[in-house]
Every structure is written in C-alpha cells, then in structure tokens.
PDB file of N, CA and C in Angstrom:
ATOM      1  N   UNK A   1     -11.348  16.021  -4.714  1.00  0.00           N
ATOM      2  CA  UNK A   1     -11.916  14.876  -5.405  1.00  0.00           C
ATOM      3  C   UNK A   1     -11.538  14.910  -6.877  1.00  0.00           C
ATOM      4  N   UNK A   2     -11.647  15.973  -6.991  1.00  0.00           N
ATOM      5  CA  UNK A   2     -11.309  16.536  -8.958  1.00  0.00           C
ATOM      6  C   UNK A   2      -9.704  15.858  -9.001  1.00  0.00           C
ATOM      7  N   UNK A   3      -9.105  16.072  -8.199  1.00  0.00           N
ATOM      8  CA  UNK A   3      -7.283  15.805  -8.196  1.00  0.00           C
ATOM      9  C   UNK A   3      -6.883  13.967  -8.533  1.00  0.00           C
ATOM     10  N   UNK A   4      -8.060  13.633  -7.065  1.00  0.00           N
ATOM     11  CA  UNK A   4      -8.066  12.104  -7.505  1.00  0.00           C
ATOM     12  C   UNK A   4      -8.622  11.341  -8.641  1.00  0.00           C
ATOM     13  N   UNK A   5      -9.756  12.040  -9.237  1.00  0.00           N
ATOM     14  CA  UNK A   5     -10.169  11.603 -10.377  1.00  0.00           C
ATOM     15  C   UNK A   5      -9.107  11.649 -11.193  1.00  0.00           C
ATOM     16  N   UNK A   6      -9.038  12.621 -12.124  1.00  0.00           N
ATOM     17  CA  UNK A   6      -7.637  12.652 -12.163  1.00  0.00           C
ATOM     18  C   UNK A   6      -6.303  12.246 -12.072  1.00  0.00           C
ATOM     19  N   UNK A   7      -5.825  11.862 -11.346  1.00  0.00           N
ATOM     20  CA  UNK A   7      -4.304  11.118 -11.107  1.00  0.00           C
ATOM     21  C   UNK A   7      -5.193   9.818 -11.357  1.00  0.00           C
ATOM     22  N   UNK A   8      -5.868   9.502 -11.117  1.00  0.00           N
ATOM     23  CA  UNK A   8      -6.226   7.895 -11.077  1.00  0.00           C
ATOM     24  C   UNK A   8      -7.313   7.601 -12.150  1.00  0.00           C
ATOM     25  N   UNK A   9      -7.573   8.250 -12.994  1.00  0.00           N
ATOM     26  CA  UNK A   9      -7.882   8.255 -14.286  1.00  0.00           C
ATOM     27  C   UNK A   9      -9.311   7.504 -13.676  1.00  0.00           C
ATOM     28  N   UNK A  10     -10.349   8.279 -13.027  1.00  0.00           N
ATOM     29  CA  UNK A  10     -11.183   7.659 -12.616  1.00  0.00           C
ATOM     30  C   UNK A  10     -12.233   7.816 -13.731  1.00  0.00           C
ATOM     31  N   UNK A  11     -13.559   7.027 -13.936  1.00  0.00           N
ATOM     32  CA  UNK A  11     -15.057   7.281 -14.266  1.00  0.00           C
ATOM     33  C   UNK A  11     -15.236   8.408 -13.473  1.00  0.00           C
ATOM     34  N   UNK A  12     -15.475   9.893 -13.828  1.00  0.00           N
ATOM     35  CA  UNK A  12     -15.658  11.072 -13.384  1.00  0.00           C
ATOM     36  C   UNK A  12     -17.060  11.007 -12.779  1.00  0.00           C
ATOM     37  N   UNK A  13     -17.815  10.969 -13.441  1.00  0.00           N
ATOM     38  CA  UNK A  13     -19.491  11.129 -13.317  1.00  0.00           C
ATOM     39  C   UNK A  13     -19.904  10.046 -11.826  1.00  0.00           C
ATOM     40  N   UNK A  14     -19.302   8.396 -12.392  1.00  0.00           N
ATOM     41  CA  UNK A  14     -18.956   7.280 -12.195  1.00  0.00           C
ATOM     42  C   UNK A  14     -18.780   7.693 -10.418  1.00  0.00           C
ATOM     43  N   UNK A  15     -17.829   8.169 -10.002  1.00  0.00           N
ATOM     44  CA  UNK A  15     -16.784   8.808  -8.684  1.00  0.00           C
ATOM     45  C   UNK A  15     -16.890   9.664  -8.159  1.00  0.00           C
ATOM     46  N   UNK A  16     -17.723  10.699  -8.432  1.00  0.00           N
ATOM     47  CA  UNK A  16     -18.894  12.001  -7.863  1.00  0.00           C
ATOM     48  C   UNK A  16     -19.730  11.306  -7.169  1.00  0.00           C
ATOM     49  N   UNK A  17     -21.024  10.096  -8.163  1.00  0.00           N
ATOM     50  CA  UNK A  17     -21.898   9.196  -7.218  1.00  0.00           C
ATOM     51  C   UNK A  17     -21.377   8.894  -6.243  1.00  0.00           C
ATOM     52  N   UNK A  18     -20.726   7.830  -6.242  1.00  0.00           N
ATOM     53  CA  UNK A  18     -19.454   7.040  -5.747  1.00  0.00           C
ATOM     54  C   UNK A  18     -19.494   7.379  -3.766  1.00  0.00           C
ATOM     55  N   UNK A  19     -19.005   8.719  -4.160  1.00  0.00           N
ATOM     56  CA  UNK A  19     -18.302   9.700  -3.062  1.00  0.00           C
ATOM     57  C   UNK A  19     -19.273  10.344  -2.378  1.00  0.00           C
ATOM     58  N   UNK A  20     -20.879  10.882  -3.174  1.00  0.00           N
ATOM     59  CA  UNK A  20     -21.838  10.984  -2.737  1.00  0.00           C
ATOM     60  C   UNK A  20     -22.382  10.681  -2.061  1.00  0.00           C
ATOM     61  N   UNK A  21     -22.514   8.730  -2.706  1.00  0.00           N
ATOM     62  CA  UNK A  21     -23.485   8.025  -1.851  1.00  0.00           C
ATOM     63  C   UNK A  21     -22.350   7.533  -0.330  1.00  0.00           C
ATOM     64  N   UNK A  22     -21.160   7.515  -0.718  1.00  0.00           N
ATOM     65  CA  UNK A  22     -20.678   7.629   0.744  1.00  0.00           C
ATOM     66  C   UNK A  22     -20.923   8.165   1.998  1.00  0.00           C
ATOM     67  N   UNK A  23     -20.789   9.633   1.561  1.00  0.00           N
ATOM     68  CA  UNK A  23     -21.288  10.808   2.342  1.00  0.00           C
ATOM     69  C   UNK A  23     -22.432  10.435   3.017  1.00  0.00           C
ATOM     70  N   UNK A  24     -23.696  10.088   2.326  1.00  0.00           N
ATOM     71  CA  UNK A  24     -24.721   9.932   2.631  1.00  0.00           C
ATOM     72  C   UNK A  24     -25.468   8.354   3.334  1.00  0.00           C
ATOM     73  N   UNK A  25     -24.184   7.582   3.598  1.00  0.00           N
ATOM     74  CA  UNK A  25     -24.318   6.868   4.022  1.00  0.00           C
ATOM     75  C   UNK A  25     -23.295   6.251   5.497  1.00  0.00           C
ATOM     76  N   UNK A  26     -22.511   7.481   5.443  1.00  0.00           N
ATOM     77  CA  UNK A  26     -21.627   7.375   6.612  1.00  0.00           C
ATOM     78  C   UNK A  26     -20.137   6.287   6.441  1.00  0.00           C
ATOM     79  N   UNK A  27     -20.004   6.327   5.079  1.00  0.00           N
ATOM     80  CA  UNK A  27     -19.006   5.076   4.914  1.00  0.00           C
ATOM     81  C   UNK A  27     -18.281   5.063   3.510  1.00  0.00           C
ATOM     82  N   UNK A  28     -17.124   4.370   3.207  1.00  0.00           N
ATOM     83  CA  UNK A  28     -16.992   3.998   2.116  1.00  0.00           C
ATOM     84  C   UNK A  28     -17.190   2.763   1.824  1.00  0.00           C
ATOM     85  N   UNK A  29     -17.713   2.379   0.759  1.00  0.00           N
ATOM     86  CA  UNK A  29     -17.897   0.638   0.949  1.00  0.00           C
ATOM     87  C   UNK A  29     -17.047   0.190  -0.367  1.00  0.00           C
ATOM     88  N   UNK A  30     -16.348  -0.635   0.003  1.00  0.00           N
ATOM     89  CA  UNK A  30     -14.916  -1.178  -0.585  1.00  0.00           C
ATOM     90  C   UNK A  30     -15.426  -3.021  -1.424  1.00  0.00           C
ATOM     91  N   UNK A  31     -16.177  -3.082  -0.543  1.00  0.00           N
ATOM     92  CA  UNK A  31     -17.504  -4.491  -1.266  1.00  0.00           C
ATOM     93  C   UNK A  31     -18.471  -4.330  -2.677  1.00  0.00           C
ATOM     94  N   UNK A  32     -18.615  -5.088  -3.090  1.00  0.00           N
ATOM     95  CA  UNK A  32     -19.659  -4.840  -4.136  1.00  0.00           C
ATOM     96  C   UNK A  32     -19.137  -4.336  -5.730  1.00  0.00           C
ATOM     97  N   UNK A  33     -19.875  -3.860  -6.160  1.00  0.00           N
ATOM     98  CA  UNK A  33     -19.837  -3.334  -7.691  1.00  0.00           C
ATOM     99  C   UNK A  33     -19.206  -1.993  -7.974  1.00  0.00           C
ATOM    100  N   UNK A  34     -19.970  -1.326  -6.479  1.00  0.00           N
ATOM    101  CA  UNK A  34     -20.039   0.188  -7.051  1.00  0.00           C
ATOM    102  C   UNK A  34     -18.378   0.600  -6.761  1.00  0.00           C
ATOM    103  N   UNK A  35     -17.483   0.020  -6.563  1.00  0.00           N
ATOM    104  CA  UNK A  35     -16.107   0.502  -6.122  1.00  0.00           C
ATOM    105  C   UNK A  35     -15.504   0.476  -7.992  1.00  0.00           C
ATOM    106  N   UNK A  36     -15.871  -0.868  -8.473  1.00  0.00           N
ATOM    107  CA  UNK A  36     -15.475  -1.595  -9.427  1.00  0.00           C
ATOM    108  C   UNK A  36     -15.840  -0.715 -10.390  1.00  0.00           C
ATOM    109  N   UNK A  37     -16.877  -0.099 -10.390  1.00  0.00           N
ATOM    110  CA  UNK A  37     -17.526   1.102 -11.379  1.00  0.00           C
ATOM    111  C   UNK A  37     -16.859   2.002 -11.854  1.00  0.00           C
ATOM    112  N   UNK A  38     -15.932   2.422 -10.383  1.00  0.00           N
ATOM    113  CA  UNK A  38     -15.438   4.061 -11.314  1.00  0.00           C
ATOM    114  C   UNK A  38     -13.681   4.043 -11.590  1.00  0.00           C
ATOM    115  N   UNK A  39     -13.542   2.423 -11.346  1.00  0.00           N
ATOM    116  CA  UNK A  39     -11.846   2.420 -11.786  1.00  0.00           C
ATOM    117  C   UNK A  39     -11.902   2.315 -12.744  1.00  0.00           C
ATOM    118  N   UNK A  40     -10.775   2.741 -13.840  1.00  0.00           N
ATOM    119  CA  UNK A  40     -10.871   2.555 -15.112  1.00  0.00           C
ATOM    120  C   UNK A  40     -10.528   1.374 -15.837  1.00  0.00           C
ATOM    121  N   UNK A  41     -10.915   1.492 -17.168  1.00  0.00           N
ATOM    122  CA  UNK A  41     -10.982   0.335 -17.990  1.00  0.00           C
ATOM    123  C   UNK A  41      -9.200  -0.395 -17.571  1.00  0.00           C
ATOM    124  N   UNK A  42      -9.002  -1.592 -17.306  1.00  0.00           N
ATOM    125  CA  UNK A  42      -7.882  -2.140 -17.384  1.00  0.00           C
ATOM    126  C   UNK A  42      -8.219  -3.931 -17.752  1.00  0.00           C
ATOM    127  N   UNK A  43      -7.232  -4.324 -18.221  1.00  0.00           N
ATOM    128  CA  UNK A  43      -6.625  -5.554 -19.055  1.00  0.00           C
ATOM    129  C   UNK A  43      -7.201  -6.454 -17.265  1.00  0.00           C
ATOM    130  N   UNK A  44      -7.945  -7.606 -17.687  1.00  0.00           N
ATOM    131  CA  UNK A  44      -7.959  -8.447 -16.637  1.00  0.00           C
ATOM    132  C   UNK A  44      -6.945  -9.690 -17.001  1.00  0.00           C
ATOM    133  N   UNK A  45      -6.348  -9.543 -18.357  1.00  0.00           N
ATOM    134  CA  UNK A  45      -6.002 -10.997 -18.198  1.00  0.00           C
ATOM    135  C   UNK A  45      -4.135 -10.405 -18.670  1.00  0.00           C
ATOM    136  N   UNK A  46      -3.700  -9.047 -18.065  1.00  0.00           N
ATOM    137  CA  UNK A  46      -2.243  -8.491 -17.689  1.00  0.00           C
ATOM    138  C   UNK A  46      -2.227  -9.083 -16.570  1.00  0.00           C
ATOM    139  N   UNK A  47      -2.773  -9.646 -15.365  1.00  0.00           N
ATOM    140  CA  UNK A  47      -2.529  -9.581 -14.119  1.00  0.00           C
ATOM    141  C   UNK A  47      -3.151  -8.650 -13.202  1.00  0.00           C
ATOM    142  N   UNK A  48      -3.739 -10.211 -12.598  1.00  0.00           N
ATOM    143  CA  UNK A  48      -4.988  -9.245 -11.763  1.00  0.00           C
ATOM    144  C   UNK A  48      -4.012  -8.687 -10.688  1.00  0.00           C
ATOM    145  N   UNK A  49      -2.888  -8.643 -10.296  1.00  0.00           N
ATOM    146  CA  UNK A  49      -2.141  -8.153  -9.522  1.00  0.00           C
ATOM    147  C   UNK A  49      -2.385  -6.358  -9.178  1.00  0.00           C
ATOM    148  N   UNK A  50      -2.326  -5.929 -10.899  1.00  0.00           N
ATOM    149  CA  UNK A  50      -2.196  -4.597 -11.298  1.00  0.00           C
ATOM    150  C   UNK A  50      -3.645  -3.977 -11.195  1.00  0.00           C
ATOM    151  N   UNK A  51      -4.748  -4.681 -11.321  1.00  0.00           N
ATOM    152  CA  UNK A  51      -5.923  -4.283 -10.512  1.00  0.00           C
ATOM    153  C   UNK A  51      -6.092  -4.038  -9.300  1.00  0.00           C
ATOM    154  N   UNK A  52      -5.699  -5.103  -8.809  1.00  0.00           N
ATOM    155  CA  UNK A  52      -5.902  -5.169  -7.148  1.00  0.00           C
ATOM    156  C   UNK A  52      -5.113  -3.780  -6.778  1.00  0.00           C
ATOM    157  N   UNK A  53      -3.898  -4.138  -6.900  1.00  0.00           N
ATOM    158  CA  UNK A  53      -2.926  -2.654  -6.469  1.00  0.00           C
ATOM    159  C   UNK A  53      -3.606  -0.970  -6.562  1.00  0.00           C
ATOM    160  N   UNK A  54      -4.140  -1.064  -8.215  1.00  0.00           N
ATOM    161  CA  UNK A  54      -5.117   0.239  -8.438  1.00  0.00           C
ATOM    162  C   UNK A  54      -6.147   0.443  -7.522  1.00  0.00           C
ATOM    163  N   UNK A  55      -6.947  -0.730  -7.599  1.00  0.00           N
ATOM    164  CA  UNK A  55      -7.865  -0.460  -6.248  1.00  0.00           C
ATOM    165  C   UNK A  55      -7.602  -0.415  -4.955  1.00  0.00           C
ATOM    166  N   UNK A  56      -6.642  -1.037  -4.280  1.00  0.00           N
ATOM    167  CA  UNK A  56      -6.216  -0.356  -3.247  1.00  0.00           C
ATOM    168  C   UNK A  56      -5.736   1.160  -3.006  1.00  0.00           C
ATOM    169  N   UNK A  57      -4.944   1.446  -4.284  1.00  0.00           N
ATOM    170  CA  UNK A  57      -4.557   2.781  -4.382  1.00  0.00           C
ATOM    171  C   UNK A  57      -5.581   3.768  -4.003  1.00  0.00           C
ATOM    172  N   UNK A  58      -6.449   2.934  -4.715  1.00  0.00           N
ATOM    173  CA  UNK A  58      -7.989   4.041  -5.148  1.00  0.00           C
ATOM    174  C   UNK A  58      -9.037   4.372  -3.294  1.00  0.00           C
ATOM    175  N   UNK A  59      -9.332   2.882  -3.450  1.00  0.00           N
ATOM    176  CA  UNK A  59      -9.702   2.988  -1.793  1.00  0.00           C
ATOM    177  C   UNK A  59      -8.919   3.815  -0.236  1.00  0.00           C
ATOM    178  N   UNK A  60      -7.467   3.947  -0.717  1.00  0.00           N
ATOM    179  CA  UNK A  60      -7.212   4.726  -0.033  1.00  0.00           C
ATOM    180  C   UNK A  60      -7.018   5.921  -0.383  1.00  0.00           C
ATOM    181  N   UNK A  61      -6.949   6.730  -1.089  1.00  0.00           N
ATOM    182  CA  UNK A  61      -7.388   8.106  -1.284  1.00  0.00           C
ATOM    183  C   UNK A  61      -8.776   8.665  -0.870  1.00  0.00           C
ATOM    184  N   UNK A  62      -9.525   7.564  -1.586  1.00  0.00           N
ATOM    185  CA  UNK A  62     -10.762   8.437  -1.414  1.00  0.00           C
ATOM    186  C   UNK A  62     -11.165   8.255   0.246  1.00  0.00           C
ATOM    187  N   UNK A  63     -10.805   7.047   1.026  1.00  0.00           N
ATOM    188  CA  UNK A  63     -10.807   7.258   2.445  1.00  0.00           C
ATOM    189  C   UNK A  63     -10.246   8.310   2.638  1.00  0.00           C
ATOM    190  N   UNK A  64      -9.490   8.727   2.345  1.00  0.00           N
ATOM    191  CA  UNK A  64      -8.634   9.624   3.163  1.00  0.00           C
ATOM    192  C   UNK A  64      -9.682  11.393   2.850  1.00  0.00           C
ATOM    193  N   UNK A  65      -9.896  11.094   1.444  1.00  0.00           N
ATOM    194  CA  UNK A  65     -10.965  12.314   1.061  1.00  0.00           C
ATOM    195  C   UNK A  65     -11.710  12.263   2.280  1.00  0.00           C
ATOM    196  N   UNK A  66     -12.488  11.608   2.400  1.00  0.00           N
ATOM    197  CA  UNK A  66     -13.714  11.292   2.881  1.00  0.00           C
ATOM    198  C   UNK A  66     -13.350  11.299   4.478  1.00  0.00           C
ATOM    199  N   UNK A  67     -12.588  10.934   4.836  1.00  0.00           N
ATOM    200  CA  UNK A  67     -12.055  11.617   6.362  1.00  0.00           C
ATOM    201  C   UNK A  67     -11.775  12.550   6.626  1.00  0.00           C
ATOM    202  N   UNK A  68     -11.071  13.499   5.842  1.00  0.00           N
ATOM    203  CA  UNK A  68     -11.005  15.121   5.541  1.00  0.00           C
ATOM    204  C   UNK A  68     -12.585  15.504   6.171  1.00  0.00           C
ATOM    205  N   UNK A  69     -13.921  15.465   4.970  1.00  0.00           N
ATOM    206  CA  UNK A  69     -14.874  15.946   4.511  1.00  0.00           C
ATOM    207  C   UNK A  69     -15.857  15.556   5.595  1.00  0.00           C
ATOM    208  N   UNK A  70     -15.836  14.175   5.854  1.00  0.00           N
ATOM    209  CA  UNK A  70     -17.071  13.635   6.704  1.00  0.00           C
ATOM    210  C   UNK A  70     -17.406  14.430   7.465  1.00  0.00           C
ATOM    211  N   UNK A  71     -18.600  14.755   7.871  1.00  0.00           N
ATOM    212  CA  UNK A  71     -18.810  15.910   8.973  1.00  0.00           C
ATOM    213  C   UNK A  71     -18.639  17.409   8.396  1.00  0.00           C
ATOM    214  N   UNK A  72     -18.540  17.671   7.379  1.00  0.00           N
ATOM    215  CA  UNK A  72     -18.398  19.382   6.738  1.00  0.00           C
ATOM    216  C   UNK A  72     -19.607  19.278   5.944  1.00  0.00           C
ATOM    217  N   UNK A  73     -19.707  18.295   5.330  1.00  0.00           N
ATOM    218  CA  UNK A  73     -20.817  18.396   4.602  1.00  0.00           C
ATOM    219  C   UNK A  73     -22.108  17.825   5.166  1.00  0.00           C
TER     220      UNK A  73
END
C-alpha cells in the first residue's frame, strides 16, 4: 500500500482510511467522494481527461491490493 501511495502521489493518511474502510466493508467503492479524497491535488480545467486516467490508474491498483489482502486480514 506504502508503494502505491507513493508512485501515485496519494493523500497518505487520506488512502490508509480509504483501504481500511474497504477491508471492512468487503469492497472497493469507486462511487462517491471518498475515491476523490485521496487522489492528489490536480488542475481540473488541464483536462479532465488526465483525471479520469489517474483515477482509473488508481482504482486499479488498489483493486488489485485489495485482492491480494482480502481474506488475510
């Protein structure tokens, strides 16, 4: 998780919750606010293109974390 924070210049604190409340809820949820929370600060009016892309980036890592982990913890 430390690696992805990291490469993806996440909200640290922000992406611990994040990944937490996943865990504890059996899911990642890709809807809502709390995804939007721990990507980092970026330009909305560069092209929302370059958002979207980050967050996809982002959503699939941490799935992939979280498929690793589910069930260990």
């Amino acid at each position: 998780l430390e690696t992805i924070i990291k490469d993806e210049k996440l909200k640290h604190d922000e992406a611990q919750k994040f990944i937490e409340n996943s865990f504890r809820d059996g899911e990642i949820k890709t809807t809502g606010t709390d995804l939007d929370k721990i990507l980092p600060p970026m330009s909305r009016f560069s092209g929302g293109s370059n958002r979207a892309l980050k967050k996809q980036t982002v959503i699939d890592k941490l799935k992939s974390f979280f498929e690793k982990y589910f069930g260990l913890i």
